[in-house]
PDB file of N, CA and C in Angstrom:
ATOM      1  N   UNK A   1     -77.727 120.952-170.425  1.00  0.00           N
ATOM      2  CA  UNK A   1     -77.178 119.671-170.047  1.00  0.00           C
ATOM      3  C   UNK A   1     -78.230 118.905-169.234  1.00  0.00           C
ATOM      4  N   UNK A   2     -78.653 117.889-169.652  1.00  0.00           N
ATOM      5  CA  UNK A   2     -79.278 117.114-168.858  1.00  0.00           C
ATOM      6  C   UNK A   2     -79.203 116.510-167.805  1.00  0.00           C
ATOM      7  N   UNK A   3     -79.557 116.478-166.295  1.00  0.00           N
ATOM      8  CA  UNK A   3     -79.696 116.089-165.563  1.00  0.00           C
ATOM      9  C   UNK A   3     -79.765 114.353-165.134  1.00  0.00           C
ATOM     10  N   UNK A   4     -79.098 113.488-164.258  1.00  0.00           N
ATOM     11  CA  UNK A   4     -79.724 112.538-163.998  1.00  0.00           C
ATOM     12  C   UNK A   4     -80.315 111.735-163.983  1.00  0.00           C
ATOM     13  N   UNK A   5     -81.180 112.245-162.726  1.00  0.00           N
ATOM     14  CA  UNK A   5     -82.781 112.007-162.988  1.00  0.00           C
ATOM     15  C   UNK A   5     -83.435 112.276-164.025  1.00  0.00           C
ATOM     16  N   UNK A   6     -83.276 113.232-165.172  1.00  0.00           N
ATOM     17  CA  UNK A   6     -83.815 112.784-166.508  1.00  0.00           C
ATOM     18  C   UNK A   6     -83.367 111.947-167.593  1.00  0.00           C
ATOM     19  N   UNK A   7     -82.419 111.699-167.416  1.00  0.00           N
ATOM     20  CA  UNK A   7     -81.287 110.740-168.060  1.00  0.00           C
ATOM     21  C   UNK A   7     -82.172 109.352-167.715  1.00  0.00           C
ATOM     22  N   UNK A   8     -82.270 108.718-166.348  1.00  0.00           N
ATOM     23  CA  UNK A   8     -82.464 107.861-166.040  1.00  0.00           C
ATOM     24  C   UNK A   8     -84.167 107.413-166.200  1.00  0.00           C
ATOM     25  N   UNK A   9     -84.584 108.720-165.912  1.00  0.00           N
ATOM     26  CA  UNK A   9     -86.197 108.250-165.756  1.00  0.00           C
ATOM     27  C   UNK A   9     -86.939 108.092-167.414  1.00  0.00           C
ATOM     28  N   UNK A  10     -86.082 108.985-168.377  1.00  0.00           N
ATOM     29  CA  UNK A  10     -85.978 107.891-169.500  1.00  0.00           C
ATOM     30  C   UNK A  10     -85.908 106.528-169.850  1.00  0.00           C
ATOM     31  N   UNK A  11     -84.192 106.034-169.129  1.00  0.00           N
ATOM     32  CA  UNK A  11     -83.913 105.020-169.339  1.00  0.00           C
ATOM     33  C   UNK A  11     -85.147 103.728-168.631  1.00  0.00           C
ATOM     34  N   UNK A  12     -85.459 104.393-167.514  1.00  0.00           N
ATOM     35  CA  UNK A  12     -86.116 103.765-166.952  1.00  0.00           C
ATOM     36  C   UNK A  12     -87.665 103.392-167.459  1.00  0.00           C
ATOM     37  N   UNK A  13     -88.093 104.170-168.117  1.00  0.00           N
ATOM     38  CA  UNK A  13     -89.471 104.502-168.648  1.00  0.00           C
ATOM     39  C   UNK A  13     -89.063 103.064-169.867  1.00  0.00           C
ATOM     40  N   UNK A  14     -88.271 103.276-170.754  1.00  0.00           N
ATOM     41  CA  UNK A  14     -88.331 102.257-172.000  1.00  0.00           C
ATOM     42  C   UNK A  14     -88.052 100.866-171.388  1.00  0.00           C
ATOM     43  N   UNK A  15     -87.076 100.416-170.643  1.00  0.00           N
ATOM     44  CA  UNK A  15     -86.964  99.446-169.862  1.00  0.00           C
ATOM     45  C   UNK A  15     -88.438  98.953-169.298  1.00  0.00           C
ATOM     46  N   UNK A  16     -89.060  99.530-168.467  1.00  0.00           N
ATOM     47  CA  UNK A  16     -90.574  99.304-168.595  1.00  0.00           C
ATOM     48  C   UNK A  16     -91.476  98.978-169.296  1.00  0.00           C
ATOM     49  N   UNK A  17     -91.363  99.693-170.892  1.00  0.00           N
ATOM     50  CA  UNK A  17     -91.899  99.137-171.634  1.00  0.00           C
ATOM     51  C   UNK A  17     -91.494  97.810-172.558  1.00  0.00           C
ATOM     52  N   UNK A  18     -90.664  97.414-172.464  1.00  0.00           N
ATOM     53  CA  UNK A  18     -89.809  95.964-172.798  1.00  0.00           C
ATOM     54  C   UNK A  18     -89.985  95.150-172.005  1.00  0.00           C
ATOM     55  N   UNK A  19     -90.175  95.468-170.780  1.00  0.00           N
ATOM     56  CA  UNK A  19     -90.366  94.396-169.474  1.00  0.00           C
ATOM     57  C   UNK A  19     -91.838  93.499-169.517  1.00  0.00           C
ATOM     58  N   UNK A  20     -92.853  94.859-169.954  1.00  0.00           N
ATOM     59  CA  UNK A  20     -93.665  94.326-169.898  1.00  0.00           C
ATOM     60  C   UNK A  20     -94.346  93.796-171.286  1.00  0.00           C
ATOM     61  N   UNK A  21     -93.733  94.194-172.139  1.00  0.00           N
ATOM     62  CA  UNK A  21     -93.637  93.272-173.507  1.00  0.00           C
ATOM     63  C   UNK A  21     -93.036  91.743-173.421  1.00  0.00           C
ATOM     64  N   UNK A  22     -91.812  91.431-172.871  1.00  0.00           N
ATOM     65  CA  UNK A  22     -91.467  90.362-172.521  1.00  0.00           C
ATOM     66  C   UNK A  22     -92.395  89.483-171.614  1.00  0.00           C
ATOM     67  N   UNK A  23     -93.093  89.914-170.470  1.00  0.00           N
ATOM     68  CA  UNK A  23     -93.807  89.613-169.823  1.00  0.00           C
ATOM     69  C   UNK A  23     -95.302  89.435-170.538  1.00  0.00           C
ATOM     70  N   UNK A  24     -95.748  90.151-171.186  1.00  0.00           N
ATOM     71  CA  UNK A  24     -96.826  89.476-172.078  1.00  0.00           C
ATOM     72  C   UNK A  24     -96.796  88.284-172.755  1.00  0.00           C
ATOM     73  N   UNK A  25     -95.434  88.194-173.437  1.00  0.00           N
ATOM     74  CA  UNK A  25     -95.065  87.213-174.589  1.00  0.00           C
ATOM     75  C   UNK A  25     -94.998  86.160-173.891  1.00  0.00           C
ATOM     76  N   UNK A  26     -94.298  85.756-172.658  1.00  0.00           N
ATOM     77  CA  UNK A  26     -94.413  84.819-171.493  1.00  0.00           C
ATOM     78  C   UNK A  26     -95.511  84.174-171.136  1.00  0.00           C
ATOM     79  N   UNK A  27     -96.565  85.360-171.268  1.00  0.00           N
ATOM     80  CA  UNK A  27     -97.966  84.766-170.798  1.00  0.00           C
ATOM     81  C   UNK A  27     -98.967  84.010-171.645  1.00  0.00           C
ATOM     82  N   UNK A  28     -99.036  85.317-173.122  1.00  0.00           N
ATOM     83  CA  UNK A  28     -99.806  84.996-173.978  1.00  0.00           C
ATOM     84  C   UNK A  28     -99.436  84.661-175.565  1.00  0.00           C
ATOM     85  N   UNK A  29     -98.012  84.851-175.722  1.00  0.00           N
ATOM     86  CA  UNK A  29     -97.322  84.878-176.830  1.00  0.00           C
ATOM     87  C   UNK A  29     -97.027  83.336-177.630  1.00  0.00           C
ATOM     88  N   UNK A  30     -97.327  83.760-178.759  1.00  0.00           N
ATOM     89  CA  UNK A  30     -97.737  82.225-179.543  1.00  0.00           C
ATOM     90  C   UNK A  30     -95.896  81.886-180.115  1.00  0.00           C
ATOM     91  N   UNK A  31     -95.662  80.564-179.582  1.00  0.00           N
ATOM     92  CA  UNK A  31     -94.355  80.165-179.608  1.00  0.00           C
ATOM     93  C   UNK A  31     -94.379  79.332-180.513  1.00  0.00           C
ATOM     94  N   UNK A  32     -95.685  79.383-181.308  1.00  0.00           N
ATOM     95  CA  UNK A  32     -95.049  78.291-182.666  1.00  0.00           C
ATOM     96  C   UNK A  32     -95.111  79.114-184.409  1.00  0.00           C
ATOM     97  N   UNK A  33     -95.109  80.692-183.642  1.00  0.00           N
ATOM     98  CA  UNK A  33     -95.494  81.789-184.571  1.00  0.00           C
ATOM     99  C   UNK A  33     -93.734  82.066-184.557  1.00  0.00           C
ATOM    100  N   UNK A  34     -93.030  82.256-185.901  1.00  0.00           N
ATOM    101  CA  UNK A  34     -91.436  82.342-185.654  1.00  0.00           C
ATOM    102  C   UNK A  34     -91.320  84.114-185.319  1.00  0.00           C
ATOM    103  N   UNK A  35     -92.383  84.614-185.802  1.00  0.00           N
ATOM    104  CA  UNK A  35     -92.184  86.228-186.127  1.00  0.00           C
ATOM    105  C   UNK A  35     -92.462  86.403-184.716  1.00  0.00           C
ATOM    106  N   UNK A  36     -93.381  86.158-183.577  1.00  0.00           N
ATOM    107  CA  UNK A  36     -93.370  86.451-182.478  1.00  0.00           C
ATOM    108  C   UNK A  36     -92.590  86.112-181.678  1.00  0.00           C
ATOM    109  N   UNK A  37     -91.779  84.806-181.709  1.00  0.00           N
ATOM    110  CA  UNK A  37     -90.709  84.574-180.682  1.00  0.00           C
ATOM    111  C   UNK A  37     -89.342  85.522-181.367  1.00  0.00           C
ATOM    112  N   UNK A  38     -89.189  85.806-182.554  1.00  0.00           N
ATOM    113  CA  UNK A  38     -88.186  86.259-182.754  1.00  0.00           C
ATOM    114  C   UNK A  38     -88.591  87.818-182.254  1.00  0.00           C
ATOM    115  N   UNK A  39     -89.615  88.116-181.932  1.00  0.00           N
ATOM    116  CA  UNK A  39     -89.627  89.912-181.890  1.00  0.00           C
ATOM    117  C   UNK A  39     -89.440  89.370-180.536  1.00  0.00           C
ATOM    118  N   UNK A  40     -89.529  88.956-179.621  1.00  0.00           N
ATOM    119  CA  UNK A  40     -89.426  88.094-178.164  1.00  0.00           C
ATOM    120  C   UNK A  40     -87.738  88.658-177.954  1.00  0.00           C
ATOM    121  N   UNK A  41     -87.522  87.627-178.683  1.00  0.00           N
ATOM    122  CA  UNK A  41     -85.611  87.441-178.693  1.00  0.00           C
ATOM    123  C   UNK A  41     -85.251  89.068-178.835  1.00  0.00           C
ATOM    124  N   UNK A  42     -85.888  89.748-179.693  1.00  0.00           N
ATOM    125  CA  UNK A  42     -85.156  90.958-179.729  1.00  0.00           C
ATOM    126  C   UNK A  42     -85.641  91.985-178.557  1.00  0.00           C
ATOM    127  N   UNK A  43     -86.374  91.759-177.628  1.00  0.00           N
ATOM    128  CA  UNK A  43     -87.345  92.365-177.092  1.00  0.00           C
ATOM    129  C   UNK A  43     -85.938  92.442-175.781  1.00  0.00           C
ATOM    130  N   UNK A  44     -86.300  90.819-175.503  1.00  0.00           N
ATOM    131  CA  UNK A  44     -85.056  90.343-174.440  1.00  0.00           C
ATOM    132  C   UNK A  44     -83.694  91.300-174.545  1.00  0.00           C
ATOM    133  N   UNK A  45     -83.192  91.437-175.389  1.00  0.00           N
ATOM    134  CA  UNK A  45     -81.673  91.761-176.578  1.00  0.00           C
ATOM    135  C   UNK A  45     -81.595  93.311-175.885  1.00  0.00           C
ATOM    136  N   UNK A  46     -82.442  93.888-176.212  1.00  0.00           N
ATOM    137  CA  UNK A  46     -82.819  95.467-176.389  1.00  0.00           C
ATOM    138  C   UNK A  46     -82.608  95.443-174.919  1.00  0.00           C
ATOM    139  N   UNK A  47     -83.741  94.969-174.185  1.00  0.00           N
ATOM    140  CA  UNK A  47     -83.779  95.029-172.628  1.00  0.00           C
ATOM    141  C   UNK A  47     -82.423  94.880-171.894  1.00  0.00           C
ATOM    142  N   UNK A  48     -82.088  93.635-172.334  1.00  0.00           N
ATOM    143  CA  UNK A  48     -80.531  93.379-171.577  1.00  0.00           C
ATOM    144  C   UNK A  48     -79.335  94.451-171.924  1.00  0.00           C
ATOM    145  N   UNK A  49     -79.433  95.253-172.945  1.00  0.00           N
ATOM    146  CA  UNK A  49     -79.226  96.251-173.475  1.00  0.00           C
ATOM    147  C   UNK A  49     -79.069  97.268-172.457  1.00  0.00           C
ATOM    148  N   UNK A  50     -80.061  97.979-172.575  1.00  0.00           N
ATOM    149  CA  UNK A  50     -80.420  99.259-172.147  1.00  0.00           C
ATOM    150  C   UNK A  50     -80.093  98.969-170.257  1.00  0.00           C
ATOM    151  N   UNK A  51     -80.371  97.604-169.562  1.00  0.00           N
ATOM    152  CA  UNK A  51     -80.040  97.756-168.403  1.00  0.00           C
ATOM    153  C   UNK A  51     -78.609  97.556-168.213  1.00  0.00           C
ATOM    154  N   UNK A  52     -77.677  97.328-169.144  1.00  0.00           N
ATOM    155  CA  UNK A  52     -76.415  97.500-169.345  1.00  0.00           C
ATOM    156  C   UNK A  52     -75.888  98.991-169.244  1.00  0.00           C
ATOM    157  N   UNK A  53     -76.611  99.943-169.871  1.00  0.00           N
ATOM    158  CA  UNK A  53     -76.345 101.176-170.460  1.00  0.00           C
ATOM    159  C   UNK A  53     -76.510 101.604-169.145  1.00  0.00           C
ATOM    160  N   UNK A  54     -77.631 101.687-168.403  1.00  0.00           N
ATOM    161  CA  UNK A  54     -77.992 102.264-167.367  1.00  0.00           C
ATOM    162  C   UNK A  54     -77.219 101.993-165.989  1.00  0.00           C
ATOM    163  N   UNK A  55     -76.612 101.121-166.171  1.00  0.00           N
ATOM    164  CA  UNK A  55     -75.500 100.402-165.316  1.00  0.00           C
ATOM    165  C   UNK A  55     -74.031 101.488-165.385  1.00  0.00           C
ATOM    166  N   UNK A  56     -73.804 101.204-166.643  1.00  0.00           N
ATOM    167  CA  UNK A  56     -72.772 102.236-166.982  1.00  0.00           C
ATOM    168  C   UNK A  56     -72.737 103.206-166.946  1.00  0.00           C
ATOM    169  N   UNK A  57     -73.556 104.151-167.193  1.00  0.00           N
ATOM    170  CA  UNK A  57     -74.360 105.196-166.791  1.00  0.00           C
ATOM    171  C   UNK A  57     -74.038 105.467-165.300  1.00  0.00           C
ATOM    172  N   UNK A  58     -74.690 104.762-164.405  1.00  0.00           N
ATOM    173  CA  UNK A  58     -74.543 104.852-163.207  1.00  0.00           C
ATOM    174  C   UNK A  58     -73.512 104.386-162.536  1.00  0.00           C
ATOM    175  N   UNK A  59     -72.627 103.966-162.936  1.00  0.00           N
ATOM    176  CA  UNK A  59     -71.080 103.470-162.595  1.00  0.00           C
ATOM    177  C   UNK A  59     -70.056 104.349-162.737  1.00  0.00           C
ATOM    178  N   UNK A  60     -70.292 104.726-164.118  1.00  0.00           N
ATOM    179  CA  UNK A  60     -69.131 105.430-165.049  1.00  0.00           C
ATOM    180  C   UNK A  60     -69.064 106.924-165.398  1.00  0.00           C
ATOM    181  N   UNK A  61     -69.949 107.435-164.853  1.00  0.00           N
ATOM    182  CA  UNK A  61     -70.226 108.801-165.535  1.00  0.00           C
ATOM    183  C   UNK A  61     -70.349 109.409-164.063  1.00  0.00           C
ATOM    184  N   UNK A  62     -69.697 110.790-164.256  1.00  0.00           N
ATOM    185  CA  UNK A  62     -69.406 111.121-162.872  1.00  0.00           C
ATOM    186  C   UNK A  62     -70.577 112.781-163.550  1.00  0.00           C
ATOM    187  N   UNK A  63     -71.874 112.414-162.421  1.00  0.00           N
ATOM    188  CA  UNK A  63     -72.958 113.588-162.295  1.00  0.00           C
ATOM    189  C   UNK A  63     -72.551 114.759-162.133  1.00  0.00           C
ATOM    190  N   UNK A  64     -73.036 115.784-163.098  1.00  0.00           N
ATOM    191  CA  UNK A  64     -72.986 116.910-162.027  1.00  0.00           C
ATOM    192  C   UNK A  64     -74.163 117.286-161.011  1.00  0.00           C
ATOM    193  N   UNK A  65     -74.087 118.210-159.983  1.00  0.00           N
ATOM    194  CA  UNK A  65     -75.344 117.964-159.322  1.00  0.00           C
ATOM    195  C   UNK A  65     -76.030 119.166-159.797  1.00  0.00           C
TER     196      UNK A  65
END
């Protein structure tokens, strides 16, 4: 059974990597390219996602220690 802290530091690890995908696209991402703003939109999607999950996760699910 998985633990927590490995549960989370997963969740946490991919969230990271979306963050800073979003955050690239912000900086350097070509907005008149449709295929890049749309991988954008899904980037966002996924992210708002998963910090949902991790919410619930941490709300709803009662740990063992």
């Amino acid at each position: 059974m998985a633990i927590k802290t490995d549960v989370f530091s997963i969740l946490d690890a991919r969230i990271e990597i979306l963050e800073r995908k979003v955050e690239w696209f912000e900086k350097f991402g070509n907005r008149n390219k449709t295929k890049e703003v749309l991988e954008h939109v899904v980037a966002i999607e996924r992210l708002s996602e998963l910090k949902s999950v991790k919410s619930d996760l941490e709300y709803g699910v009662h740990w063992k220690n």
